[in-house]
Protein backbone atom coordinates (compact mmCIF):
# COMPACT_ATOMS: atom_id res chain seq x y z
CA UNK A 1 -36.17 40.09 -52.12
CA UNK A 2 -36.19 42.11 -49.29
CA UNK A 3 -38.97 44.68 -48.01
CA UNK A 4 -38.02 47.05 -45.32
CA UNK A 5 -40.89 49.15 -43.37
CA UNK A 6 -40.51 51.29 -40.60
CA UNK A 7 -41.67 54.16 -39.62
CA UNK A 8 -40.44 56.71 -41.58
CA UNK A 9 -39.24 54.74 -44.59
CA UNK A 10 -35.89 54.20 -42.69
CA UNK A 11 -35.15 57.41 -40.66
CA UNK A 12 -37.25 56.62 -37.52
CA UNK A 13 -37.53 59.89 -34.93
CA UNK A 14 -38.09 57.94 -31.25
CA UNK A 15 -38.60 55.09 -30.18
CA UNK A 16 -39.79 52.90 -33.48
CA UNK A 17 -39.65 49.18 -34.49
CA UNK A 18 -38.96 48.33 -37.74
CA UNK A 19 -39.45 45.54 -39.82
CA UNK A 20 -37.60 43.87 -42.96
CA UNK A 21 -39.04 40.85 -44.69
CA UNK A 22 -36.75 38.81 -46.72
CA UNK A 23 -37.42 35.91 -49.32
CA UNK A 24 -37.43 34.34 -52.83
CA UNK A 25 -40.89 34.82 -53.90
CA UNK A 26 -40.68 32.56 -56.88
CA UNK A 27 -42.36 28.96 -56.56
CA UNK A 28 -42.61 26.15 -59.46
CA UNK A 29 -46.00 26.18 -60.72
CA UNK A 30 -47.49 22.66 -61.32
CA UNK A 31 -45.69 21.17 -57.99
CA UNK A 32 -48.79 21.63 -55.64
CA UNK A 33 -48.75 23.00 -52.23
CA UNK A 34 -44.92 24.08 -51.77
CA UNK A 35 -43.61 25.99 -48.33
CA UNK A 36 -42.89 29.57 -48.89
CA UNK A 37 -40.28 30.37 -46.79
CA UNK A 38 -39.05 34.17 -45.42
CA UNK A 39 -37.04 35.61 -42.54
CA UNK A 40 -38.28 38.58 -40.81
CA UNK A 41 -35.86 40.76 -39.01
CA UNK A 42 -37.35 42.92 -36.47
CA UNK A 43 -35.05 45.78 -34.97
CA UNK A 44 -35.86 47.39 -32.17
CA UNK A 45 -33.94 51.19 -31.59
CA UNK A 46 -34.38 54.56 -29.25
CA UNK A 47 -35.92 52.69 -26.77
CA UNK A 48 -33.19 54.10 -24.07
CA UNK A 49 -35.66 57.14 -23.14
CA UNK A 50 -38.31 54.52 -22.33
CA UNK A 51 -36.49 52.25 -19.79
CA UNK A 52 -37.06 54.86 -17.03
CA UNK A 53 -40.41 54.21 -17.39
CA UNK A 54 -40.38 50.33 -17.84
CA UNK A 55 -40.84 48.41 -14.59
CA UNK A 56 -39.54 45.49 -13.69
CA UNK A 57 -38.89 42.64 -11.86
CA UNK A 58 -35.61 40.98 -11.42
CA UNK A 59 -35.04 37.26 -9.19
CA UNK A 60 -31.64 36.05 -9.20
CA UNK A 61 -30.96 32.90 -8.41
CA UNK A 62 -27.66 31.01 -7.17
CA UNK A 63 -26.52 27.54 -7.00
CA UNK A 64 -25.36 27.69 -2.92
CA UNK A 65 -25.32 23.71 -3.28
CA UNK A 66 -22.08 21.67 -1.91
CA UNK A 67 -20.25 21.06 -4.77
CA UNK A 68 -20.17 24.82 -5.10
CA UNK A 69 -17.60 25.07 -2.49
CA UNK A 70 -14.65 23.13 -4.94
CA UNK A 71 -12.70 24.67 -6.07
CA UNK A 72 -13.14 27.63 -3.77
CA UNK A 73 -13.33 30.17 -7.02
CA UNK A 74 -16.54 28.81 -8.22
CA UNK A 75 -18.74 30.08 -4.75
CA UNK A 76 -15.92 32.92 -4.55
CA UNK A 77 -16.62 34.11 -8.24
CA UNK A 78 -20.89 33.33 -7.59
CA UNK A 79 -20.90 35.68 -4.78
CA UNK A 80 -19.16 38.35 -6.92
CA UNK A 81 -21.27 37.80 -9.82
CA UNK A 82 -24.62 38.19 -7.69
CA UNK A 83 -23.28 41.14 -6.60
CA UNK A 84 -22.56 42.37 -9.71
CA UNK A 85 -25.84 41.12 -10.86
CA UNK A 86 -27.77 43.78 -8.21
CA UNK A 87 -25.47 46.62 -8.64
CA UNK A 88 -26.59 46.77 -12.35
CA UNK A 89 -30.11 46.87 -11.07
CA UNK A 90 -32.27 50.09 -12.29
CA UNK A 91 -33.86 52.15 -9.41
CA UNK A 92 -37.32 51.52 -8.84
CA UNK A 93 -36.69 47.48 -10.24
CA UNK A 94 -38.22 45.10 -7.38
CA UNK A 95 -35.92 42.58 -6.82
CA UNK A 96 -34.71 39.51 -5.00
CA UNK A 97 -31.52 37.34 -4.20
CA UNK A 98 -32.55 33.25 -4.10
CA UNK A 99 -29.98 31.09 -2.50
CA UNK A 100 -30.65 27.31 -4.56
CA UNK A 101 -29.98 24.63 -2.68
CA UNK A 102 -32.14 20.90 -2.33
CA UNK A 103 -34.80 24.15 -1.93
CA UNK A 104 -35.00 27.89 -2.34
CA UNK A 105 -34.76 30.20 0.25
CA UNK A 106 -34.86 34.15 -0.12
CA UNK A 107 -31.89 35.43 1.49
CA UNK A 108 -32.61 39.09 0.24
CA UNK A 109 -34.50 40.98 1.21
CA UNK A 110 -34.52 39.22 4.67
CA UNK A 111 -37.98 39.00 5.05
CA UNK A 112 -38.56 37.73 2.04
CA UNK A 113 -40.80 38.87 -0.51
CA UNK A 114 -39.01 41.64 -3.18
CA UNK A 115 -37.04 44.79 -2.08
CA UNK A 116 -37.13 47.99 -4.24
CA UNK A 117 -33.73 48.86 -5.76
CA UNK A 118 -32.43 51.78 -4.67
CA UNK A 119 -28.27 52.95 -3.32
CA UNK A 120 -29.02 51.12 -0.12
CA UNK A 121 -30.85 48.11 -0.87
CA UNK A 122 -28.64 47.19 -3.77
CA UNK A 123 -25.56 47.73 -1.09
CA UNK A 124 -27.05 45.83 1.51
CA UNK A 125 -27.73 42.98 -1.39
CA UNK A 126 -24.62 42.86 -2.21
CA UNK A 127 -23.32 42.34 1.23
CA UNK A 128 -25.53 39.51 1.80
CA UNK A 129 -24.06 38.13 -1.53
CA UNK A 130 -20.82 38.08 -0.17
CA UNK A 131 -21.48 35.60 2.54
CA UNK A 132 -23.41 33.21 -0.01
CA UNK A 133 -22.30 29.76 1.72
CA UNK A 134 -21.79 26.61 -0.46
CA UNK A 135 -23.46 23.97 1.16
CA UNK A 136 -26.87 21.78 -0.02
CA UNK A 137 -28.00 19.72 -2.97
CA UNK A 138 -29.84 21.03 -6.42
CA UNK A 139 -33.43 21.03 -6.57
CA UNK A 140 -33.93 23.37 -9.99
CA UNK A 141 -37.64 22.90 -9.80
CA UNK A 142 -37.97 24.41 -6.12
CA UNK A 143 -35.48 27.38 -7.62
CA UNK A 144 -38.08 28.36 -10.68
CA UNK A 145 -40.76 27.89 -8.31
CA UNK A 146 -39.76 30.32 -5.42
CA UNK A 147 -39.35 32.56 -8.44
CA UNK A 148 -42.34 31.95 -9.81
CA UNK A 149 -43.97 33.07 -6.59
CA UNK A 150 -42.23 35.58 -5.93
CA UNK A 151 -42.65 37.15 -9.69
CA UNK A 152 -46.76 36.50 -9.98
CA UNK A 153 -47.05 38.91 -6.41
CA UNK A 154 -45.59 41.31 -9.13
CA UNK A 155 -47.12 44.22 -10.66
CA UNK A 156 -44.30 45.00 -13.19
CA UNK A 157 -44.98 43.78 -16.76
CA UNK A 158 -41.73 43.02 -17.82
CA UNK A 159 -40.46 39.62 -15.26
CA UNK A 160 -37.04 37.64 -15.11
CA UNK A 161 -34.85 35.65 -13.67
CA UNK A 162 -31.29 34.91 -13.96
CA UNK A 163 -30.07 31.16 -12.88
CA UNK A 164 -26.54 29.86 -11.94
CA UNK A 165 -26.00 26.23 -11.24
CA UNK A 166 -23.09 23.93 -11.37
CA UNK A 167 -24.30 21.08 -10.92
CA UNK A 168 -27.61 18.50 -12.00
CA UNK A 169 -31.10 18.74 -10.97
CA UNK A 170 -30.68 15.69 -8.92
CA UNK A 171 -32.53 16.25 -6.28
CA UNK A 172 -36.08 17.16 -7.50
CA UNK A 173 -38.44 14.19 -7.97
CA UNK A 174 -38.77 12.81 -11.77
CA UNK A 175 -40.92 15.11 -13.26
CA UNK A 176 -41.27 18.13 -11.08
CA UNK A 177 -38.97 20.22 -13.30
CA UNK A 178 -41.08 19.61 -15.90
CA UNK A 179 -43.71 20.63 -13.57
CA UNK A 180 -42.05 23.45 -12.36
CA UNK A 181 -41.19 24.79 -16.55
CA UNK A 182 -44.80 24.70 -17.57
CA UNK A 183 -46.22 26.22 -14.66
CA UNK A 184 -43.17 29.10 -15.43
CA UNK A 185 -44.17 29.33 -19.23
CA UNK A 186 -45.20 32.60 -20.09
CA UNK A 187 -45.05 33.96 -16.57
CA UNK A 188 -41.30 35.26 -16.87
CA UNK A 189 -38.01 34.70 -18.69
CA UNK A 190 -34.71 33.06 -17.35
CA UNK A 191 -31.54 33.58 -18.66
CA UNK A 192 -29.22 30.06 -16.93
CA UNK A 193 -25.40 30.05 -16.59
CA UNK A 194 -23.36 26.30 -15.99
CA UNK A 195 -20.48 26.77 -14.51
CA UNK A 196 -17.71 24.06 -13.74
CA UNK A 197 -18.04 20.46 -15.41
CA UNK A 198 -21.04 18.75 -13.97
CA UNK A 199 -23.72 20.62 -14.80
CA UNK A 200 -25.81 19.22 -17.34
CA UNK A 201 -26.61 21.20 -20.80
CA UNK A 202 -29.61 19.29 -21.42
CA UNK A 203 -31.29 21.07 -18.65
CA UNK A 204 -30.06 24.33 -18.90
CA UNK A 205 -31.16 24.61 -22.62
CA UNK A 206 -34.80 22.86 -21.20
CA UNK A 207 -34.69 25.65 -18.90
CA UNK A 208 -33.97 28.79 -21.44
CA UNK A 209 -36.10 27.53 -24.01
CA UNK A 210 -39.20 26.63 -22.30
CA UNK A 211 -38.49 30.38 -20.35
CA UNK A 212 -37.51 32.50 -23.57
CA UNK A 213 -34.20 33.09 -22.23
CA UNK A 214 -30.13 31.96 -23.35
CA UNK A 215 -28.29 29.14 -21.82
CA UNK A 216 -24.50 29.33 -21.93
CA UNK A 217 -21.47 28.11 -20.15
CA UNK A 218 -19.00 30.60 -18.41
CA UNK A 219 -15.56 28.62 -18.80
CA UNK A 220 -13.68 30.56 -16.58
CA UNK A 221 -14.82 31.58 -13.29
CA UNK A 222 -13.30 34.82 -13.48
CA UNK A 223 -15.70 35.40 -16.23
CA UNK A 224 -18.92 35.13 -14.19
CA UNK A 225 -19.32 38.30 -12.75
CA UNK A 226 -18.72 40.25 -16.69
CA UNK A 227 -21.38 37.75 -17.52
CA UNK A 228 -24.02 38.45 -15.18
CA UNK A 229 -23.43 42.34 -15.39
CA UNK A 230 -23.67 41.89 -18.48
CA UNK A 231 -26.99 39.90 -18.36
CA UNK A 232 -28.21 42.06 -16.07
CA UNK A 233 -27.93 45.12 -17.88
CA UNK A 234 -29.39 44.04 -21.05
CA UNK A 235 -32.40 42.66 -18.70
CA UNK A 236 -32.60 46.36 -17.50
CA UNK A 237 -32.96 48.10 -20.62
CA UNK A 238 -35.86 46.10 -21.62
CA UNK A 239 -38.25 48.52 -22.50
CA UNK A 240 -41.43 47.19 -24.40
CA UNK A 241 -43.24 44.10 -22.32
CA UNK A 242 -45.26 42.86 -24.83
CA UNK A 243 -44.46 42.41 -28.79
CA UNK A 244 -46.12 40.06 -30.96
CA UNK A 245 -46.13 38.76 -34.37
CA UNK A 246 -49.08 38.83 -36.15
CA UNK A 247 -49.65 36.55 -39.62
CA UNK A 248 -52.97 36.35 -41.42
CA UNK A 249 -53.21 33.94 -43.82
CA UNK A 250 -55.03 34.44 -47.24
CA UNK A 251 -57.83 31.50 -47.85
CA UNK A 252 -56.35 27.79 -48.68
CA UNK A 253 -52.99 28.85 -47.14
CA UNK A 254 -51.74 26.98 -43.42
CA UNK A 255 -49.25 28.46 -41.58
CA UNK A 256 -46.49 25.20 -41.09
CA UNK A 257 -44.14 27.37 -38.25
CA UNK A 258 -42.68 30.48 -36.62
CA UNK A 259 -39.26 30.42 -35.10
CA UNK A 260 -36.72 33.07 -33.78
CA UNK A 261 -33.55 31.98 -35.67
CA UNK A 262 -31.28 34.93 -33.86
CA UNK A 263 -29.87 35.47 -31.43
CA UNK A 264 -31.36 31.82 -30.61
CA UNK A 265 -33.35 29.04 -32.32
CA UNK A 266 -36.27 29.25 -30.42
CA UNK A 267 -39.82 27.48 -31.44
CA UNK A 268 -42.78 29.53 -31.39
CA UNK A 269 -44.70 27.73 -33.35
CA UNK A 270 -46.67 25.72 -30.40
CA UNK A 271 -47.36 29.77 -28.46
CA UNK A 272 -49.24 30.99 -31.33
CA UNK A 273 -52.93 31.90 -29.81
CA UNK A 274 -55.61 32.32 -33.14
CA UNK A 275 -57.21 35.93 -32.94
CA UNK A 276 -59.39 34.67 -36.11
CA UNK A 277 -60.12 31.90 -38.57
CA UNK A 278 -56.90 32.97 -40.02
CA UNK A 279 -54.88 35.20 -38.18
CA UNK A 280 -52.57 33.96 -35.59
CA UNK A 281 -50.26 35.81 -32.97
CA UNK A 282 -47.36 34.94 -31.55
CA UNK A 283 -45.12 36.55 -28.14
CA UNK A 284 -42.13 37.34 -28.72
CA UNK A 285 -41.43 38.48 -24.93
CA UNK A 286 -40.02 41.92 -24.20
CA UNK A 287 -37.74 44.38 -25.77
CA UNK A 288 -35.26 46.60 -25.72
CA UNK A 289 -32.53 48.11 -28.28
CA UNK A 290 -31.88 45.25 -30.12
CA UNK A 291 -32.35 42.79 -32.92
CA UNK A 292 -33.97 39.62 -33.61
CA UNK A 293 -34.41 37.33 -36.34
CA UNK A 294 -37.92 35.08 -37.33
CA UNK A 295 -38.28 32.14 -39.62
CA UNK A 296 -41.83 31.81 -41.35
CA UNK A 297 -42.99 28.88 -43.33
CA UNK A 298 -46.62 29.22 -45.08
CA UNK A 299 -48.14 27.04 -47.35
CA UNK A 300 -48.99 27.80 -51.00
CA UNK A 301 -51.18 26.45 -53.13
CA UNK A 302 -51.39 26.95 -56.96
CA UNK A 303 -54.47 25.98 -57.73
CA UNK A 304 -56.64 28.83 -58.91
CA UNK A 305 -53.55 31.03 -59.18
CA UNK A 306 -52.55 33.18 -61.77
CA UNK A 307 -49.10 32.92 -63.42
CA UNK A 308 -47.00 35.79 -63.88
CA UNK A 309 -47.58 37.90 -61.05
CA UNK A 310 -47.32 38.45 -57.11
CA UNK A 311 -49.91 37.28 -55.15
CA UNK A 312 -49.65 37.72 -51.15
CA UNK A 313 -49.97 34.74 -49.18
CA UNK A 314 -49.86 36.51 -46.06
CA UNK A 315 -49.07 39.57 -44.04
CA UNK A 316 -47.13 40.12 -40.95
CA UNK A 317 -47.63 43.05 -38.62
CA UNK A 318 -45.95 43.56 -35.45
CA UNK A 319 -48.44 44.42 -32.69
CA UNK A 320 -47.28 46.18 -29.32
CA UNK A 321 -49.78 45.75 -26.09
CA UNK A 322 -53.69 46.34 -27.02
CA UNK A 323 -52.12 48.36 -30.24
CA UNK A 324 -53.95 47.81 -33.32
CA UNK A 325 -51.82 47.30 -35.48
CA UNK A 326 -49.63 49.62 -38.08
CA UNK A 327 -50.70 52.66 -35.34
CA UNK A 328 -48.67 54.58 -33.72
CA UNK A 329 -48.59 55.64 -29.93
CA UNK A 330 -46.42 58.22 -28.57
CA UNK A 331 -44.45 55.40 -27.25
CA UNK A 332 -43.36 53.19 -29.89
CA UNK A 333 -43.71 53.63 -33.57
CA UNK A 334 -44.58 50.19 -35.45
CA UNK A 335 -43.78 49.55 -38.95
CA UNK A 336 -46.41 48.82 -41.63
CA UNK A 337 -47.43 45.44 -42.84
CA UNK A 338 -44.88 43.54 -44.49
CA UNK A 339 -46.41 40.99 -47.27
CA UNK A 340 -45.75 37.79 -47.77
CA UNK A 341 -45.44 37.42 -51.57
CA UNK A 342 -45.71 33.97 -54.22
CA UNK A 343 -45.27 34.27 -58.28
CA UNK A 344 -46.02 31.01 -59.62
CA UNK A 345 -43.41 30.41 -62.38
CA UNK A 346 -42.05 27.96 -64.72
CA UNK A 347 -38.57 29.07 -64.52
CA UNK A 348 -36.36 26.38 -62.84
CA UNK A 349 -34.00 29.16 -62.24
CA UNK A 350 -35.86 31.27 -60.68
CA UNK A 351 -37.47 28.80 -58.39
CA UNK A 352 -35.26 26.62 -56.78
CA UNK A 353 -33.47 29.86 -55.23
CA UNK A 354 -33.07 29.85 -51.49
CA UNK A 355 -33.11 33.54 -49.92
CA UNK A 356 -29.56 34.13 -48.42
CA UNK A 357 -31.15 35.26 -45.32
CA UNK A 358 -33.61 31.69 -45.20
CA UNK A 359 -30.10 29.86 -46.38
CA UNK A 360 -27.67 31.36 -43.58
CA UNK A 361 -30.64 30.00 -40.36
CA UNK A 362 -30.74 26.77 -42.27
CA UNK A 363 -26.95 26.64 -42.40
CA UNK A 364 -27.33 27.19 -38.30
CA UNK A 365 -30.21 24.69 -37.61
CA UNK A 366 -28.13 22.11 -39.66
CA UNK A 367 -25.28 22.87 -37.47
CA UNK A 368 -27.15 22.87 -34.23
CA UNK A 369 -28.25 19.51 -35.01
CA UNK A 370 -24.55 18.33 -36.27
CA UNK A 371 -23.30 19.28 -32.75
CA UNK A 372 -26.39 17.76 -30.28
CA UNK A 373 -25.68 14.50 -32.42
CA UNK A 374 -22.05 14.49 -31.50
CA UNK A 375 -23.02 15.20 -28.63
CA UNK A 376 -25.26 12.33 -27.70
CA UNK A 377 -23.70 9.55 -29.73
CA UNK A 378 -20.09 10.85 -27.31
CA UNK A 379 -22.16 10.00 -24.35
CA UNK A 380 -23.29 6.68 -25.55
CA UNK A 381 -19.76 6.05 -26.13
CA UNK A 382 -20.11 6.10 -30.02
CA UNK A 383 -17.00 7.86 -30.72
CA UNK A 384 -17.01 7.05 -34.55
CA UNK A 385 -20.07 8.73 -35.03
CA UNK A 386 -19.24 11.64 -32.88
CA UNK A 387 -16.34 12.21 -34.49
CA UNK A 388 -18.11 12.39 -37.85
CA UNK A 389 -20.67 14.92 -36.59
CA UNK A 390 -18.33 16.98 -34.95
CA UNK A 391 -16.21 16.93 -38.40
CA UNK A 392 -19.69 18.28 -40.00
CA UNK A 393 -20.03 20.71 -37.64
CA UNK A 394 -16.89 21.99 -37.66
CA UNK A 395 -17.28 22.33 -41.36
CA UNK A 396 -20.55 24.34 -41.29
CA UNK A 397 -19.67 26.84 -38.17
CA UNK A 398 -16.33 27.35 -40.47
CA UNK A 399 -19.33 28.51 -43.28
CA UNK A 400 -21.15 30.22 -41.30
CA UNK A 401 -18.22 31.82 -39.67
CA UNK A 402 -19.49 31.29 -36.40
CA UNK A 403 -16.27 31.66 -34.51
CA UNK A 404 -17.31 31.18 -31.01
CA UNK A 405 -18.72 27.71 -32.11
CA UNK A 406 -15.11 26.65 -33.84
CA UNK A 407 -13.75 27.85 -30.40
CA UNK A 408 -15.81 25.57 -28.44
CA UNK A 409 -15.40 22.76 -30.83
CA UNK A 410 -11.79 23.31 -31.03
CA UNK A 411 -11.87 21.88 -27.52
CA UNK A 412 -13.28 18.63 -28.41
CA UNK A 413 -11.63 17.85 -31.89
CA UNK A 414 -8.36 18.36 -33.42
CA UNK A 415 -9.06 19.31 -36.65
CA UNK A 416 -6.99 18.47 -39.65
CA UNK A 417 -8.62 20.00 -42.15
CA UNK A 418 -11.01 22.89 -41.75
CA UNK A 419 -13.15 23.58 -44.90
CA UNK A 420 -14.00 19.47 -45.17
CA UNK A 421 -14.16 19.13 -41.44
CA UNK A 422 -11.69 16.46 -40.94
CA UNK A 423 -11.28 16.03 -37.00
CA UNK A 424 -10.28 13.85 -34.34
CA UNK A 425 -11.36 13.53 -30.94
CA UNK A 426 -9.16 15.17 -28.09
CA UNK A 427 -7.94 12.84 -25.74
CA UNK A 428 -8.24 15.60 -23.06
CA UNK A 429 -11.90 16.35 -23.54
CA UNK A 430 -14.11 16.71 -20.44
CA UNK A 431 -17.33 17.33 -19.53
CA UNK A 432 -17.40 21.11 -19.12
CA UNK A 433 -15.86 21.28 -22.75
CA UNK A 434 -18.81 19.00 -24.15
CA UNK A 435 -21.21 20.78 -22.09
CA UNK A 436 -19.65 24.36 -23.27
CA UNK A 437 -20.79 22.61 -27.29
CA UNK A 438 -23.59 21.52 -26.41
CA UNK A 439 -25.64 24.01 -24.91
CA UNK A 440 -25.39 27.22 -27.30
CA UNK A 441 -26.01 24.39 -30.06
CA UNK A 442 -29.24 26.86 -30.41
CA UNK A 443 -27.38 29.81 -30.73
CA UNK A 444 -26.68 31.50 -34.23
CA UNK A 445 -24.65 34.62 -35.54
CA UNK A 446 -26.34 36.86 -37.54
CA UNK A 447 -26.94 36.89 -41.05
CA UNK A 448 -25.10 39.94 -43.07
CA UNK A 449 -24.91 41.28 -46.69
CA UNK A 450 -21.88 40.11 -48.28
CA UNK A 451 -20.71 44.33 -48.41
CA UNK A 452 -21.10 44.52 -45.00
CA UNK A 453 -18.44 42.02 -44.08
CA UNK A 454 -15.11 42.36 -42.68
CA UNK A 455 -12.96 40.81 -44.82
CA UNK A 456 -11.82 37.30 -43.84
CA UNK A 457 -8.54 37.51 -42.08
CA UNK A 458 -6.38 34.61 -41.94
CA UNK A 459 -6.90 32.53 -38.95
CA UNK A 460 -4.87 29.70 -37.46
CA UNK A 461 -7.20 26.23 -36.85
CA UNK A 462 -9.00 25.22 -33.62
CA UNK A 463 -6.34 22.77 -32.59
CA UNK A 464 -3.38 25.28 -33.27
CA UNK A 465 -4.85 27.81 -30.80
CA UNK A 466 -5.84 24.97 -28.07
CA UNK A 467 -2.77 23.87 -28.24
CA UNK A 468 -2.91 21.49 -24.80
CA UNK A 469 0.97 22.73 -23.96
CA UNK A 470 0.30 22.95 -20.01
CA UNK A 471 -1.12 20.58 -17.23
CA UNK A 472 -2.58 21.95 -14.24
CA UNK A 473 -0.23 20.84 -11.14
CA UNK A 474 -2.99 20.57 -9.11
CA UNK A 475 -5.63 18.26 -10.81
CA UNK A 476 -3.05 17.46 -13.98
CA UNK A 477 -5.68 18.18 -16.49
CA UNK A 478 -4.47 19.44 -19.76
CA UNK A 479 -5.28 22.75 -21.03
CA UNK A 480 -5.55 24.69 -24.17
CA UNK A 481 -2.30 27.07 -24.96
CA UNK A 482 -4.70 30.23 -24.15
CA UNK A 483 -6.36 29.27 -20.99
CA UNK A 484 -5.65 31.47 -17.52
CA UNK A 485 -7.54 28.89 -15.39
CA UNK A 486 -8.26 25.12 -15.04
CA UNK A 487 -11.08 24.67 -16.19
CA UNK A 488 -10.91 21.12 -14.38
CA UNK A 489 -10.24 22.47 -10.78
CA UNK A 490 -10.09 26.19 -10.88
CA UNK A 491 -6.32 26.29 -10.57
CA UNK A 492 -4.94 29.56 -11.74
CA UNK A 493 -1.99 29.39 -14.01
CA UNK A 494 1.30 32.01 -12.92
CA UNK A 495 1.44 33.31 -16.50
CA UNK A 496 0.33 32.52 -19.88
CA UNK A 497 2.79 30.19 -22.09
CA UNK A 498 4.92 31.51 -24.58
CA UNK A 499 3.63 31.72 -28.36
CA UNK A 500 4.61 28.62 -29.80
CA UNK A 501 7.60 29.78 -32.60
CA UNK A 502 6.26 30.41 -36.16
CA UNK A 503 6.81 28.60 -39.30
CA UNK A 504 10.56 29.24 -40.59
CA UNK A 505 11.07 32.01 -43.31
């Protein structure tokens, strides 16, 4: 079942959220408290007129340390992609440029503090960019902390960061990241790019999820500066600064979790702040056109319960600011109340269905945890055991169709059979390719209704297009058939290979 509010009952005028709430409302009666379980997808649209208005506050922050400097297009493609990152900048957005090193000094605006974004500012930014020198260690902790600072002598509501490193947090002292990540919580998001092959994924994903923000790799340097426009400008047209989920529970009834399931797994469980006995709120961080994705898990509890008929467990309102909520301001339209429903049944049929929506984010979590496994027991040097999670989640992201995933795994298996998930482990795996799996293990694709998909095409395996039919002549690593760049050294390649001849008539 699916309920859909919004504004105007689908046909918004402005800017509006609106809400759908999707789940199997039937539970077995006689089996004592069971989890009800829903997705609620929250869609955000014509917030583009309110970005003008929206201020905000933008630190980026770039990994100037030593290793940096080899090969020369990793600091060569950071200083175009901080430039990039500034030039996307909104007038009126305070800003500043952080060179990270074994500490964090503001190279822009020169005196420190945060410049106003304007033609000249952003031009003179972007000069200074340009003679970004690799040279230093990695302290992330001092990075997140200059930020910090400089984001709390802020006005601006909505506050973020965007973090490239290529390297490990090896020179803070144990524990100071930490440190650094709780003192950050709540105070600003950070959106953290690894680039090259000794970064670790561990930390970057510590980093985004502690901060509300994504963690990816960027395989190829020439890819950096797309990536942090493209960051950039979805940073700018945030809009609304302060969304929350609200959930009141009926009497008898515990709320077990809240999680954002898309674009990311994200826990939110731990942030909920209780407005009453039995209401609790949860952020959900800032907005702009887009769409996210929530996994609720209540209790219920038959006793007392009639059979035969929906009961509501709980409701869940979406509450912008001081709003009260299920108002509307002239600035942003909020949907009603969606219920959270239960009918008690004896129906075995009925009750052991699992909502497609609630099915597809358990399909990802499973996955997510396939991969970290793999991940892990390869750096322990359990290759059996990798190899066997990697085969199961190479299986479910073939499910799920989750094509980016199969990419990324297609760089550290050969697989042999898809739908089953038969792999082996690539001889020519590295580090960047495990750390490229491992840290958008969080990251999901969004669930749709089986009419609104493109039907499947056929699609050649993940081994057949990394095809490892070049070596670099520089560092001799092996690379997939596709590839433009080492991904070991940097090295561009003169052309692209040939297509590899196709099966005989």
């Amino acid at each position: 079942m699916d309920r859909a509010n919004g504004a105007h009952a689908g046909r918004t005028r402005g800017p509006a959220l609106t809400a759908q709430l999707g789940q199997n409302k039937y539970l077995a009666a006689g089996s004592g408290t069971l989890p009800a379980h829903a997705v609620l997808t929250v869609e955000a649209e014509g917030l583009g007129g309110l970005t003008a208005r929206a201020e905000s506050a933008e630190v980026v922050v770039i990994d100037c340390s030593g290793s940096m400097s080899w090969p020369s297009t990793k600091i060569a493609a950071a200083r175009r992609a901080a430039a990039a990152a500034v030039e996307a900048l909104r007038d009126g957005t305070r800003f500043a440029l952080v060179e990270g090193t074994d500490r964090a000094r503001v190279v822009y605006p020169p005196g420190g503090g945060m410049a106003l974004a304007g033609p000249d500012s952003r031009a003179d930014a972007a000069h200074v960019a340009a003679r970004l020198v690799a040279a230093g260690g990695t302290a992330m902790a001092a990075w997140l902390t200059c930020a910090l600072d400089l984001l709390a002598a802020q006005s601006a509501p909505i506050r973020h960061t965007v973090l490239l490193t290529d390297g490990r947090n090896e020179h803070d002292r144990p524990g100071e990241l930490e440190d650094a990540l709780t003192a950050c919580a709540g105070r600003f998001t950070c959106d953290a790019r690894g680039i090259g092959d000794q970064w670790a994924a561990t930390e970057l994903r510590e980093i985004a999820t502690r901060l509300h923000g994504v963690a990816d790799a960027v395989e190829d340097h020439s890819d950096l500066e797309a990536e942090f426009r493209t960051m950039m400008t979805s940073a700018m047209g945030k809009a609304l600064p302060d969304i929350r989920i609200r959930v009141r529970l009926r009497e008898g009834s515990e709320l077990r979790f809240l999680k954002q399931v898309f674009p990311t797994e994200l826990d939110l469980t731990a942030e909920g702040v209780r407005a009453e006995e039995s209401v609790w709120e949860f952020p959900t961080g800032a907005w702009g056109d887009e769409a996210r994705d929530f996994h609720l898990c209540v209790t219920a509890d038959p006793a007392g319960d009639p059979r035969g008929e929906d009961l509501q467990l709980a409701s869940v309102t979406l509450v912008a600011g001081d709003q009260q909520p299920g108002t509307a301001t002239p600035r942003i339209a909020l949907p009603r109340p969606s219920p959270l429903l239960v009918h008690w049944t004896d129906d075995p049929v009925l009750s052991t269905r699992v909502h497609p929506r609630v099915a597809h984010y358990g399909g990802h979590a499973d996955l997510g945890r396939a991969v970290v496994a793999g991940c892990e027991a390869y750096e322990r040097g359990e290759r059996a055991t990798a190899e066997a999670e990697w085969g199961r989640a190479v299986r479910l992201a073939g499910e799920l169709r989750d094509e980016k995933m199969l990419r990324r795994l297609g760089r550290l298996v050969t697989v042999t059979d898809l739908p089953p998930g038969e792999v082996r482990i690539r001889s020519d795996l590295s580090h960047g390719d495990l750390n490229a799996v491992w840290v958008t293990a969080d990251h999901s694709t969004r669930w749709t209704a089986p009419s609104e998909r493109a039907q499947p095409t056929e699609r050649p395996l993940p081994e057949q297009r990394e095809a490892p039919d070049r070596a670099c002549p520089r560092c001799r690593r092996v690379s997939a058939a596709g590839d433009s760049v080492c991904t070991q050294c940097g090295h561009r390649f003169a052309t692209a290979p040939a297509a590899p001849p196709g099966p005989p008539a």
